[in-house]
C-alpha atoms as a PDB file:
ATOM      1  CA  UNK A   1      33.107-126.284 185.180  1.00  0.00           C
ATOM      2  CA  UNK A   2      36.550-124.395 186.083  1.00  0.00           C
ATOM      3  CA  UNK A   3      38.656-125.412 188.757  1.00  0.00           C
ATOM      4  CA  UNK A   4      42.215-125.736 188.774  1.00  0.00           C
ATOM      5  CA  UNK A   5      43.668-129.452 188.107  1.00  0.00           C
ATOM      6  CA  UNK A   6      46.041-131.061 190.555  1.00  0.00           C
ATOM      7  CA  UNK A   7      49.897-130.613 189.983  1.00  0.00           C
ATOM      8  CA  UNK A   8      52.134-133.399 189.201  1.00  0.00           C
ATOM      9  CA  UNK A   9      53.627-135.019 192.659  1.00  0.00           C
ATOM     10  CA  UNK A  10      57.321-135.602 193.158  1.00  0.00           C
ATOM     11  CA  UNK A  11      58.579-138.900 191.569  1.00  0.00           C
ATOM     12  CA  UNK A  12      59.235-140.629 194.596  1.00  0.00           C
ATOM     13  CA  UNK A  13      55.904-138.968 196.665  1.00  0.00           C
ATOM     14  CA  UNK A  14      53.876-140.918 193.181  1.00  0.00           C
ATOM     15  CA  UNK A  15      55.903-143.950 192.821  1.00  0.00           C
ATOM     16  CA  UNK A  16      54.938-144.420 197.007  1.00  0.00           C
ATOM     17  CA  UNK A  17      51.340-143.445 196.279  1.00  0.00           C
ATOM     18  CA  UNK A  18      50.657-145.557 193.230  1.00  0.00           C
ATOM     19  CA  UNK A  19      52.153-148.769 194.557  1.00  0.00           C
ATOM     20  CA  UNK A  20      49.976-148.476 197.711  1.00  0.00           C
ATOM     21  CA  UNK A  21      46.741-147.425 195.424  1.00  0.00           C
ATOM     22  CA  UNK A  22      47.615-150.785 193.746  1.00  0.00           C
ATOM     23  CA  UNK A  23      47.392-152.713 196.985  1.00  0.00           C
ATOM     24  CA  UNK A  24      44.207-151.506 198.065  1.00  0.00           C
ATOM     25  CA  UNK A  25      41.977-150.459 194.724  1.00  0.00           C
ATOM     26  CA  UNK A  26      40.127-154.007 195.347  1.00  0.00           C
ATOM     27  CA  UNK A  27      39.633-154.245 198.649  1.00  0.00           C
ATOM     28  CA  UNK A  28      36.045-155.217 200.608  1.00  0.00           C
ATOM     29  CA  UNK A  29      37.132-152.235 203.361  1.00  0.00           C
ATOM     30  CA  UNK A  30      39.012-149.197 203.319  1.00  0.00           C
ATOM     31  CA  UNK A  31      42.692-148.553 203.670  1.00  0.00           C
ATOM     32  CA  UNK A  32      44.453-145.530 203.955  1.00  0.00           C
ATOM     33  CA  UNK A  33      48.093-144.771 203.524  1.00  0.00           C
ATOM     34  CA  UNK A  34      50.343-141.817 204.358  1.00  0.00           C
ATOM     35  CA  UNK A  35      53.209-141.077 202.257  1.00  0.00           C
ATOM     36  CA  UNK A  36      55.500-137.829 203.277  1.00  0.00           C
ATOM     37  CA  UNK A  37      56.541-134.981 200.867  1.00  0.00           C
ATOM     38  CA  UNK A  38      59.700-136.879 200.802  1.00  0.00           C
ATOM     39  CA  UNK A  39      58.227-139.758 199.325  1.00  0.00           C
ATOM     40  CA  UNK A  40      58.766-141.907 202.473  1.00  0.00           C
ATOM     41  CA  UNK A  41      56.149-144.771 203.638  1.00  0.00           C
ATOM     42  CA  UNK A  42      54.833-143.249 206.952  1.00  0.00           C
ATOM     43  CA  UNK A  43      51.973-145.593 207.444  1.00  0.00           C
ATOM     44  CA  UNK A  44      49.226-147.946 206.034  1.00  0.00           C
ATOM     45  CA  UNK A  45      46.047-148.194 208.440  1.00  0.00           C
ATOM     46  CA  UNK A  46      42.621-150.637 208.112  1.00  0.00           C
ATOM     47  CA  UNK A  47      39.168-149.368 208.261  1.00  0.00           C
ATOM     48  CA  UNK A  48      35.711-150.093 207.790  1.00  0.00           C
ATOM     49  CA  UNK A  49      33.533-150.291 205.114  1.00  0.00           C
ATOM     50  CA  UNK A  50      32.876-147.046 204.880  1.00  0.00           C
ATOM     51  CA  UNK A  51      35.615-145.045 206.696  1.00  0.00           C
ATOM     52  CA  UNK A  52      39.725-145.999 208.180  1.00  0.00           C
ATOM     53  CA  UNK A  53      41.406-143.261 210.587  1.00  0.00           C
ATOM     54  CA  UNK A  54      44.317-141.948 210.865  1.00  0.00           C
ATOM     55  CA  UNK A  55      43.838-140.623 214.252  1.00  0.00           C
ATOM     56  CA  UNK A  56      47.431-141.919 215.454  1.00  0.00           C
ATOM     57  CA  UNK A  57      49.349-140.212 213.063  1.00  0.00           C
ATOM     58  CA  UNK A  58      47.880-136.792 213.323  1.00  0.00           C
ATOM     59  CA  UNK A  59      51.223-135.512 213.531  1.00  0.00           C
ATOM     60  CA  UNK A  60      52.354-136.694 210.588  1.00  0.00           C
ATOM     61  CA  UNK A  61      49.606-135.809 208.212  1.00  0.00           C
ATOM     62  CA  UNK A  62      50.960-132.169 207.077  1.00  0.00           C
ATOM     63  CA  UNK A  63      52.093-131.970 203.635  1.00  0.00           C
ATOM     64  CA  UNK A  64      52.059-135.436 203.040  1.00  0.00           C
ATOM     65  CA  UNK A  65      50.170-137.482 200.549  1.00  0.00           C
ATOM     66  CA  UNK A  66      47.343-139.508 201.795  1.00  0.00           C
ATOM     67  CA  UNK A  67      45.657-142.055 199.725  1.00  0.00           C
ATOM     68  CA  UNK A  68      42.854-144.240 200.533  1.00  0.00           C
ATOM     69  CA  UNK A  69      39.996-146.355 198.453  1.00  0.00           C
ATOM     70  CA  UNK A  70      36.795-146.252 198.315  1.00  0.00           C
ATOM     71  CA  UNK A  71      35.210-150.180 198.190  1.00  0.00           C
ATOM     72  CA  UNK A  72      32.256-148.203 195.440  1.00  0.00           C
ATOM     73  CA  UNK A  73      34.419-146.181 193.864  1.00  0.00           C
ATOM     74  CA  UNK A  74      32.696-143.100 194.540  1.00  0.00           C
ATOM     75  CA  UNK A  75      34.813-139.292 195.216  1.00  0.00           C
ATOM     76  CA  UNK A  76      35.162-137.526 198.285  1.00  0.00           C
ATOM     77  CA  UNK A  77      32.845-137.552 201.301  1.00  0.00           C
ATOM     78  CA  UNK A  78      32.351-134.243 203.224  1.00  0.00           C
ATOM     79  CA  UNK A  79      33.967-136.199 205.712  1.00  0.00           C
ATOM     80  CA  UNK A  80      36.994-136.407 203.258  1.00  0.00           C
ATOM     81  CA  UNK A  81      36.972-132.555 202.679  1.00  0.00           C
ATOM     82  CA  UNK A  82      37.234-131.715 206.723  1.00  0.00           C
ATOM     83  CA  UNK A  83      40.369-134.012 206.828  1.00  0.00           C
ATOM     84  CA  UNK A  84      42.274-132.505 204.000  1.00  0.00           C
ATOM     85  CA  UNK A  85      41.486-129.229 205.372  1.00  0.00           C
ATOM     86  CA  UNK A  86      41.795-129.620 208.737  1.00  0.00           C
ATOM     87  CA  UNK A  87      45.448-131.394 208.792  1.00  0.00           C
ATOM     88  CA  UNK A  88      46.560-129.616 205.779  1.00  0.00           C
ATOM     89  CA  UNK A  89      47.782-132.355 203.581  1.00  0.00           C
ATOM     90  CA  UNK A  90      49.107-131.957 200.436  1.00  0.00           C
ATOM     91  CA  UNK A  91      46.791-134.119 198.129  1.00  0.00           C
ATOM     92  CA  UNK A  92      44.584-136.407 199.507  1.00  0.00           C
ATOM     93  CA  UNK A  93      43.794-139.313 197.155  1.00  0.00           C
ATOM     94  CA  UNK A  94      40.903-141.806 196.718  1.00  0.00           C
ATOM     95  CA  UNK A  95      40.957-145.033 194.258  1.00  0.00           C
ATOM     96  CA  UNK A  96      38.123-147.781 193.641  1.00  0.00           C
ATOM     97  CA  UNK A  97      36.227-149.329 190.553  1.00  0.00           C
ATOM     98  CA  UNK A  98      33.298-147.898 188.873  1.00  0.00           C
ATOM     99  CA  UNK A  99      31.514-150.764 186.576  1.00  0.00           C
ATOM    100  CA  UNK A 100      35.113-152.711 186.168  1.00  0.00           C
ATOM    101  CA  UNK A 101      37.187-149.320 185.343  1.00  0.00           C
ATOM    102  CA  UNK A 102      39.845-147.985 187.652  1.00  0.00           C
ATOM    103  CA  UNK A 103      39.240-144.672 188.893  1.00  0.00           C
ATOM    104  CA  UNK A 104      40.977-142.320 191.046  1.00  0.00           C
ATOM    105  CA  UNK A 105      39.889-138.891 192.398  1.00  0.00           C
ATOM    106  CA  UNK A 106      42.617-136.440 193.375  1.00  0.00           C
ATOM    107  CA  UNK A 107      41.970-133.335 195.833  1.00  0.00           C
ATOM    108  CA  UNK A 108      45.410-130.970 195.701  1.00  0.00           C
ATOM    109  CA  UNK A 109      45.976-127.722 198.240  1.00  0.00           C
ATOM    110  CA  UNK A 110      46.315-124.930 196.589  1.00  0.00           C
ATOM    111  CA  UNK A 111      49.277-122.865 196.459  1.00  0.00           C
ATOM    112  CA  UNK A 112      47.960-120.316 198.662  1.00  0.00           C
ATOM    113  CA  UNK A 113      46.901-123.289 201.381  1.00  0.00           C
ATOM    114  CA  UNK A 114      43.572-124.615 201.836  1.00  0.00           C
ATOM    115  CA  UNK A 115      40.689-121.996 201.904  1.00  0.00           C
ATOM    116  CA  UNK A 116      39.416-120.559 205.287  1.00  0.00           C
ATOM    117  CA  UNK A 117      35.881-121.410 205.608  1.00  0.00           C
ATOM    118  CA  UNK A 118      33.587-122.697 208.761  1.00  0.00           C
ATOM    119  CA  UNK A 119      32.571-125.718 208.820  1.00  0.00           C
ATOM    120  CA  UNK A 120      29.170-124.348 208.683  1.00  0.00           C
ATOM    121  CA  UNK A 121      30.222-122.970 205.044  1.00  0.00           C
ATOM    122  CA  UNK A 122      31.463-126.194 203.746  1.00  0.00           C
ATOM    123  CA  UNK A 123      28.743-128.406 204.563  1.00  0.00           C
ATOM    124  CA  UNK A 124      26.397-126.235 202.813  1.00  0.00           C
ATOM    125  CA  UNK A 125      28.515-125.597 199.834  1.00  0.00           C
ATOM    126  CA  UNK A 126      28.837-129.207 200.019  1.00  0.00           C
ATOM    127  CA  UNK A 127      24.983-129.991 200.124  1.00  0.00           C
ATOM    128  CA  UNK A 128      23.909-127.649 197.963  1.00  0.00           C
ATOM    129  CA  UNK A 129      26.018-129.244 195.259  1.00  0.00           C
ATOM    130  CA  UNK A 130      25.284-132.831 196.435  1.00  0.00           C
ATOM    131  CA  UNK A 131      21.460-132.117 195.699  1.00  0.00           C
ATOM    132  CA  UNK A 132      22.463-130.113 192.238  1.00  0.00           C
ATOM    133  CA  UNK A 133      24.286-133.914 191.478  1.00  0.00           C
ATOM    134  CA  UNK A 134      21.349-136.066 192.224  1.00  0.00           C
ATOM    135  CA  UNK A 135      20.211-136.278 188.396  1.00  0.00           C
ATOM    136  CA  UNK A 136      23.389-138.633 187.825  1.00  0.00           C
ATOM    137  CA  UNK A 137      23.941-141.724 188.701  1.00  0.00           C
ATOM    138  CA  UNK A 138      24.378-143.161 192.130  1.00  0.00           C
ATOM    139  CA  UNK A 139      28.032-143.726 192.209  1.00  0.00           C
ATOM    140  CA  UNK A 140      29.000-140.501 189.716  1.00  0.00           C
ATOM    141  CA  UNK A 141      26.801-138.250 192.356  1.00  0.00           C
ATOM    142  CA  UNK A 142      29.601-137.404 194.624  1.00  0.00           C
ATOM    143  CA  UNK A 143      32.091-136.414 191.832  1.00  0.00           C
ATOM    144  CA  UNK A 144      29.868-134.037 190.169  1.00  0.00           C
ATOM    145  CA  UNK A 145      29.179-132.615 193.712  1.00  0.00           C
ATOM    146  CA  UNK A 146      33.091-132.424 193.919  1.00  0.00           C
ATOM    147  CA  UNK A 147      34.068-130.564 190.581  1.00  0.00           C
ATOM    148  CA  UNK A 148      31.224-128.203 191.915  1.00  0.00           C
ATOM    149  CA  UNK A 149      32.532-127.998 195.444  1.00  0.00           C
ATOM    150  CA  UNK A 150      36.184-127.556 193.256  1.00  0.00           C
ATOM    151  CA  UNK A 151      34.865-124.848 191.428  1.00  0.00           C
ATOM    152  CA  UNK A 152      33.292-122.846 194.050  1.00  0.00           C
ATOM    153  CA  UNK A 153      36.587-123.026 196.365  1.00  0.00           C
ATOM    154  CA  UNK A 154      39.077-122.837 194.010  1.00  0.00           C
ATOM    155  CA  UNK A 155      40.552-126.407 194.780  1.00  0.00           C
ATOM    156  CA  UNK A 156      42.391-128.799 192.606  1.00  0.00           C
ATOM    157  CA  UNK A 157      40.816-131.448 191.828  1.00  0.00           C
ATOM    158  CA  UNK A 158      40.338-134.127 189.309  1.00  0.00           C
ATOM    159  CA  UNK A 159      39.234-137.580 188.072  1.00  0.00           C
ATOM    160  CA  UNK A 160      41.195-139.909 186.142  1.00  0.00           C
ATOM    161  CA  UNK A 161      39.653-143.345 184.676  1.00  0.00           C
ATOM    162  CA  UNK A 162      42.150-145.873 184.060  1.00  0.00           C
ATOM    163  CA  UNK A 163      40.293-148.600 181.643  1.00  0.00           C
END
């Protein structure tokens, strides 16, 4: 599968991301956190099991770094797609636990901005390679969905396990 990987971020934008990831990564619910392309702490926010918004701090979303877990360590939702797109963040980050491991999904704009497709287009491009992904196993389904998703828009993206 080709699709570009995700660029190194600024020292500081990392440093912010990583200590936050570290905070969260073992948590029952999810937490998000917004870190600007300066490398400044904009905001950490408290979800659900299953989702946390960041509907107060729309503003503040553009080319930043936003990094959240995910409580089964699975990749990106199609719910997670729409939000990087739609507020045009810079990498949007997920981290959780697969069978004891440390994992952590990354999803980078590409140079030339995110791509320009309906929504229509991306939930199908999104389902069609959900249902190519359902030979694997449960919590592996949506990354294999993602690297296809990756290669089919041209996105960064990657997976890094940190044993």
């Amino acid at each position: 599968m080709s699709y570009p990987q995700p660029k190194r971020l600024p020292r500081a934008v990392r440093s912010a991301v990583v200590a936050a990831e570290r905070l969260c990564i073992d948590e029952k619910v999810e937490y998000a956190t917004v870190v600007s392309a300066a490398g400044e702490h904009v905001a950490t926010t408290r979800g659900g099991d299953k989702t946390v918004s960041l509907s107060g701090l729309v503003a503040q979303l553009r080319d930043a770094t936003v990094t959240h877990n995910h409580p089964n360590g699975t990749s990106f939702s199609l719910h997670d797609l729409f939000f990087a797109l739609r507020h045009d963040v810079h990498e949007l980050r997920i981290v959780g636990r697969i069978r004891g491991d440390e994992v952590c999904y990354r999803l980078q704009r590409p140079q030339s901005g995110w791509p320009q497709v309906s929504a229509r287009e991306l939930m199908d491009t999104y389902a069609r390679a959900l249902s190519a992904a359902q030979d694997q196993p449960a919590e592996l389904e949506a990354h294999f969905a993602m690297e296809r998703v990756a290669a089919r828009l041209r996105l960064g993206y990657s997976k890094q396990v940190r044993g």
